[in-house]
C-alpha atoms as a PDB file:
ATOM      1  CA  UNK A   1     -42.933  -1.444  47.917  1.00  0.00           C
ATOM      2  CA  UNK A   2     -44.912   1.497  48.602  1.00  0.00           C
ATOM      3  CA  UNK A   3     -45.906   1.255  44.957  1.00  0.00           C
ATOM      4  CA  UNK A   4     -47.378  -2.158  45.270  1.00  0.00           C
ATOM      5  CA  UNK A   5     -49.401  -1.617  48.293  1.00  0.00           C
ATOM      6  CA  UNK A   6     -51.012   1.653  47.178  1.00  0.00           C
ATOM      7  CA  UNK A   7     -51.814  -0.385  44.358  1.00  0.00           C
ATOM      8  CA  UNK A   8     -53.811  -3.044  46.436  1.00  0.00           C
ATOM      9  CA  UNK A   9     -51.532  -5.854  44.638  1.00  0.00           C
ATOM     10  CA  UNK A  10     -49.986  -8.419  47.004  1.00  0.00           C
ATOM     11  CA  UNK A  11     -46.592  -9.741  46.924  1.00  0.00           C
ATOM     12  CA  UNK A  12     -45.589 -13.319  47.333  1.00  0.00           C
ATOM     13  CA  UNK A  13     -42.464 -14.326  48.956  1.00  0.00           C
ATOM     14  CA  UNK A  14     -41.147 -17.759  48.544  1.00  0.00           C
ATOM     15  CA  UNK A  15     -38.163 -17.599  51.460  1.00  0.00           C
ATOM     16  CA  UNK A  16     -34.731 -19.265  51.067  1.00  0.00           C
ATOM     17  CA  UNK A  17     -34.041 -22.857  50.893  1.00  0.00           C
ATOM     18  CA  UNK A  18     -31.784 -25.302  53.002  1.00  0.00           C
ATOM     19  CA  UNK A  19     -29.268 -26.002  50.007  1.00  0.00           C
ATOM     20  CA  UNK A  20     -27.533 -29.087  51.180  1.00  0.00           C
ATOM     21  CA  UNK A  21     -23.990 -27.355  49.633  1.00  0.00           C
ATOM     22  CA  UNK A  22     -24.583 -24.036  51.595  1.00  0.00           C
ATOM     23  CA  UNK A  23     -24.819 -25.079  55.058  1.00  0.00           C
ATOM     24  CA  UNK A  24     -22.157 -22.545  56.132  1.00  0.00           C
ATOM     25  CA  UNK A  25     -24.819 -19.640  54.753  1.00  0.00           C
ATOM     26  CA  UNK A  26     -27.877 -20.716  56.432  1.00  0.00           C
ATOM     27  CA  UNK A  27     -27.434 -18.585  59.234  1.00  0.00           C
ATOM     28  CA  UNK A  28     -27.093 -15.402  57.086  1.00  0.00           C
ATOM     29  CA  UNK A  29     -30.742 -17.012  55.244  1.00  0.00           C
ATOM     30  CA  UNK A  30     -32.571 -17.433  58.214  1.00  0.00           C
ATOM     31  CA  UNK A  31     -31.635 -13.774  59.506  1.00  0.00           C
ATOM     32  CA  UNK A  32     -32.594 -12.664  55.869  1.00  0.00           C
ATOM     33  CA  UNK A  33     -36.064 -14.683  55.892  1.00  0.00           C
ATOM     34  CA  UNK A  34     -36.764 -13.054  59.494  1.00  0.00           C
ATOM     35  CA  UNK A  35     -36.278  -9.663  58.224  1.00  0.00           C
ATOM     36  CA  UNK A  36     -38.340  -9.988  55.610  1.00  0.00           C
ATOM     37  CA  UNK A  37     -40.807 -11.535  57.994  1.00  0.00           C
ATOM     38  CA  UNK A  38     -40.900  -8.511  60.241  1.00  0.00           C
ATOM     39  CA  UNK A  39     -41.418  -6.309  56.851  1.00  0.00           C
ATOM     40  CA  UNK A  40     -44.422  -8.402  56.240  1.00  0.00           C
ATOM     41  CA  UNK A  41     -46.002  -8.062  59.794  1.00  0.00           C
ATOM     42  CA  UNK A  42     -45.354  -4.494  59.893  1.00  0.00           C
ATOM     43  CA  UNK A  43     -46.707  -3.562  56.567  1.00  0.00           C
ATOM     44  CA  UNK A  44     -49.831  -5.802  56.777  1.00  0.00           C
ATOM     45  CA  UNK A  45     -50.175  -3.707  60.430  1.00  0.00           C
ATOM     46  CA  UNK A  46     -50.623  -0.932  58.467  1.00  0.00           C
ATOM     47  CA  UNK A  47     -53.239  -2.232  56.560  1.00  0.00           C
ATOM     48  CA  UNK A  48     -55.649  -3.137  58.748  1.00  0.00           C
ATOM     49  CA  UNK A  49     -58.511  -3.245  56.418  1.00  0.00           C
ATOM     50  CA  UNK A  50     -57.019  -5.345  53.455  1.00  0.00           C
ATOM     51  CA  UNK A  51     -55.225  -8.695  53.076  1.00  0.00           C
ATOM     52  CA  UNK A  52     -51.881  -8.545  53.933  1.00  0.00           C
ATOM     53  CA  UNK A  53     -49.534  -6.912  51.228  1.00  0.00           C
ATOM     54  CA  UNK A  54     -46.824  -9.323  51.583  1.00  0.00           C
ATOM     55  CA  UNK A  55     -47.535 -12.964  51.894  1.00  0.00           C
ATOM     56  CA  UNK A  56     -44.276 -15.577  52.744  1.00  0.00           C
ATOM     57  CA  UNK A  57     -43.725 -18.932  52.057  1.00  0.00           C
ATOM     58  CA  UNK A  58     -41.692 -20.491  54.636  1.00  0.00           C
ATOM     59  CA  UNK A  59     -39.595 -22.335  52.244  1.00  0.00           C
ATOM     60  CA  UNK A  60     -36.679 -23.515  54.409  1.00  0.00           C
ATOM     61  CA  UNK A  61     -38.533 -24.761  56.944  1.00  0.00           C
ATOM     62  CA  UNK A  62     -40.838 -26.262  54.900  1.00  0.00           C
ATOM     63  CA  UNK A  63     -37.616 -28.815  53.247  1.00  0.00           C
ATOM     64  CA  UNK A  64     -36.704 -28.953  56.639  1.00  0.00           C
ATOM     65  CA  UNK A  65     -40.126 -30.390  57.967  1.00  0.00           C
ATOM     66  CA  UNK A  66     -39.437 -32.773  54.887  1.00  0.00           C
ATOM     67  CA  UNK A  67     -36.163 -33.990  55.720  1.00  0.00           C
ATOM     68  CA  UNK A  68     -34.486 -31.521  53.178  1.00  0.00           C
ATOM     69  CA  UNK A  69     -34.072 -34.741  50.579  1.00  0.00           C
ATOM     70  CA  UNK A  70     -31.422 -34.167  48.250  1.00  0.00           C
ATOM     71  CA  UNK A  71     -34.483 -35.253  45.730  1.00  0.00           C
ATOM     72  CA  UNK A  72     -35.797 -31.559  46.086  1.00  0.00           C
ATOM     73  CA  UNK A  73     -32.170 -30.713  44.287  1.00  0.00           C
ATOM     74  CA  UNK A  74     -30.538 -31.287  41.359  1.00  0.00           C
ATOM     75  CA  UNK A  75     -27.276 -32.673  40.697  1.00  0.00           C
ATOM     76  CA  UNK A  76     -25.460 -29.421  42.422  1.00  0.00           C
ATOM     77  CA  UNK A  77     -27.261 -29.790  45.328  1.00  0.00           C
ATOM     78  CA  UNK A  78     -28.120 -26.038  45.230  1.00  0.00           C
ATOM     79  CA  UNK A  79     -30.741 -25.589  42.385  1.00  0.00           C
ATOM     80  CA  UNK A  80     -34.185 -26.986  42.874  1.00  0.00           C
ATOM     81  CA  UNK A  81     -35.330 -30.351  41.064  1.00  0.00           C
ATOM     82  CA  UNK A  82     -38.941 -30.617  39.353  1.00  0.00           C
ATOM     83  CA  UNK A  83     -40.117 -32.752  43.029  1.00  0.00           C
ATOM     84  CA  UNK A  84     -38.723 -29.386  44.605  1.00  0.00           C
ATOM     85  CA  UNK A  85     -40.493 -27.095  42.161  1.00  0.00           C
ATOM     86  CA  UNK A  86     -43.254 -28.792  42.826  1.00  0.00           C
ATOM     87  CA  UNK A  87     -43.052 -28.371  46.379  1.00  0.00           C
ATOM     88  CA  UNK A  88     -43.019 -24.714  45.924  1.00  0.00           C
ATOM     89  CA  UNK A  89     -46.102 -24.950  43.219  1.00  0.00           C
ATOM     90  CA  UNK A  90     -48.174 -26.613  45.825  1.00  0.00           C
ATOM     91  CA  UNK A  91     -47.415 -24.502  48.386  1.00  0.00           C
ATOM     92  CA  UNK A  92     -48.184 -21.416  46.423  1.00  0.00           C
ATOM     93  CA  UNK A  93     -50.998 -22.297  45.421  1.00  0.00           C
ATOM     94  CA  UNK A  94     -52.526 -22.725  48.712  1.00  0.00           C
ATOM     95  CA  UNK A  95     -51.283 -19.450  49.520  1.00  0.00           C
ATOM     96  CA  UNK A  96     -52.664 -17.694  47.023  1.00  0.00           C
ATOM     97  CA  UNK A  97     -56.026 -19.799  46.899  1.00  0.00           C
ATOM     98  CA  UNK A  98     -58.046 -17.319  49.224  1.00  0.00           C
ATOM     99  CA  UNK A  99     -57.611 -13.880  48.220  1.00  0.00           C
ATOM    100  CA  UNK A 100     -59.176 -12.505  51.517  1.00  0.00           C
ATOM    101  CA  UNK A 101     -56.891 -14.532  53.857  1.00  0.00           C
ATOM    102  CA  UNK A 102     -55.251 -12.983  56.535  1.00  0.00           C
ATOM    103  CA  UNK A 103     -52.250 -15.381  56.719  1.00  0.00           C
ATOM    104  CA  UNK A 104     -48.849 -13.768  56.576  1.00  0.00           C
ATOM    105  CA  UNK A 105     -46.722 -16.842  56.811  1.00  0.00           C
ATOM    106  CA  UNK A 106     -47.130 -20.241  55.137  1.00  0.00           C
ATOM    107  CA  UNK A 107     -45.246 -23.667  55.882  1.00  0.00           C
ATOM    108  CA  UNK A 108     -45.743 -26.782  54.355  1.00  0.00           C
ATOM    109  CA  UNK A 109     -49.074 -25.520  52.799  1.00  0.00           C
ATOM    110  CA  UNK A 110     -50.335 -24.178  56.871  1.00  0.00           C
ATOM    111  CA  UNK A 111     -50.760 -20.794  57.415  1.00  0.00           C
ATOM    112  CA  UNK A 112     -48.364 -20.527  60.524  1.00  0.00           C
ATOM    113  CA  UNK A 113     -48.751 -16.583  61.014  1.00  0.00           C
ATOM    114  CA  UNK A 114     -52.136 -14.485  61.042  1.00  0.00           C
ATOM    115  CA  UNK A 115     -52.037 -11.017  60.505  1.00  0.00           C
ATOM    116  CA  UNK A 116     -51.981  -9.340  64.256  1.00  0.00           C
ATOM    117  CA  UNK A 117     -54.725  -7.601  65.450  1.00  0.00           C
ATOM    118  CA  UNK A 118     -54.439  -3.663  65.126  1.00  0.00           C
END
């Protein structure tokens, strides 16, 4: 990671999803999604000067703000449908669309997190 911010390139990080057939991991997600949250806030801390390294897409709490349809999955219930891919397009996009934003964390297309002040 060291690599990629030296570099000046940015990272994107689309966080877990709400699988309807994994319910009995979702705690383990949303302790994985908030670690790589902290990673984000403390690396774009040391960058004070540059958009933040690591930008996340809140991705489970974005299905969740949508009702987590089963129409975001396929069949399985666990891999993403083309509505759910699309979801994630959209919301990448928007991320991505400013190249000098200080957002950290995106939901549902809103930047939810600002990079802290140094």
């Amino acid at each position: 990671m060291a690599q990629v911010v030296a570099s000046g390139s940015r990272l994107l990080y689309i966080s877990t999803k709400p699988e309807p057939d994994t319910k009995g991991l979702h705690k383990q997600y949303r302790q994985y999604d908030s670690r790589v949250r902290a990673h984000a806030v403390k690396l774009a801390k040391a960058a004070p000067n540059a958009p933040p390294p690591v930008v996340m897409i809140d991705s489970y709490g974005g299905f969740k703000d949508l009702g987590n349809p089963n129409s975001l999955y396929n069949r399985d219930r666990l891999h993403l449908s083309n509505k759910g891919y699309a979801k994630w397009e959209k919301w990448a996009k928007l991320a991505l669309a400013d190249p000098d934003s200080l957002c950290i964390e995106w939901r549902s297309g809103t930047c939810v997190q600002l990079r802290p002040g140094p």
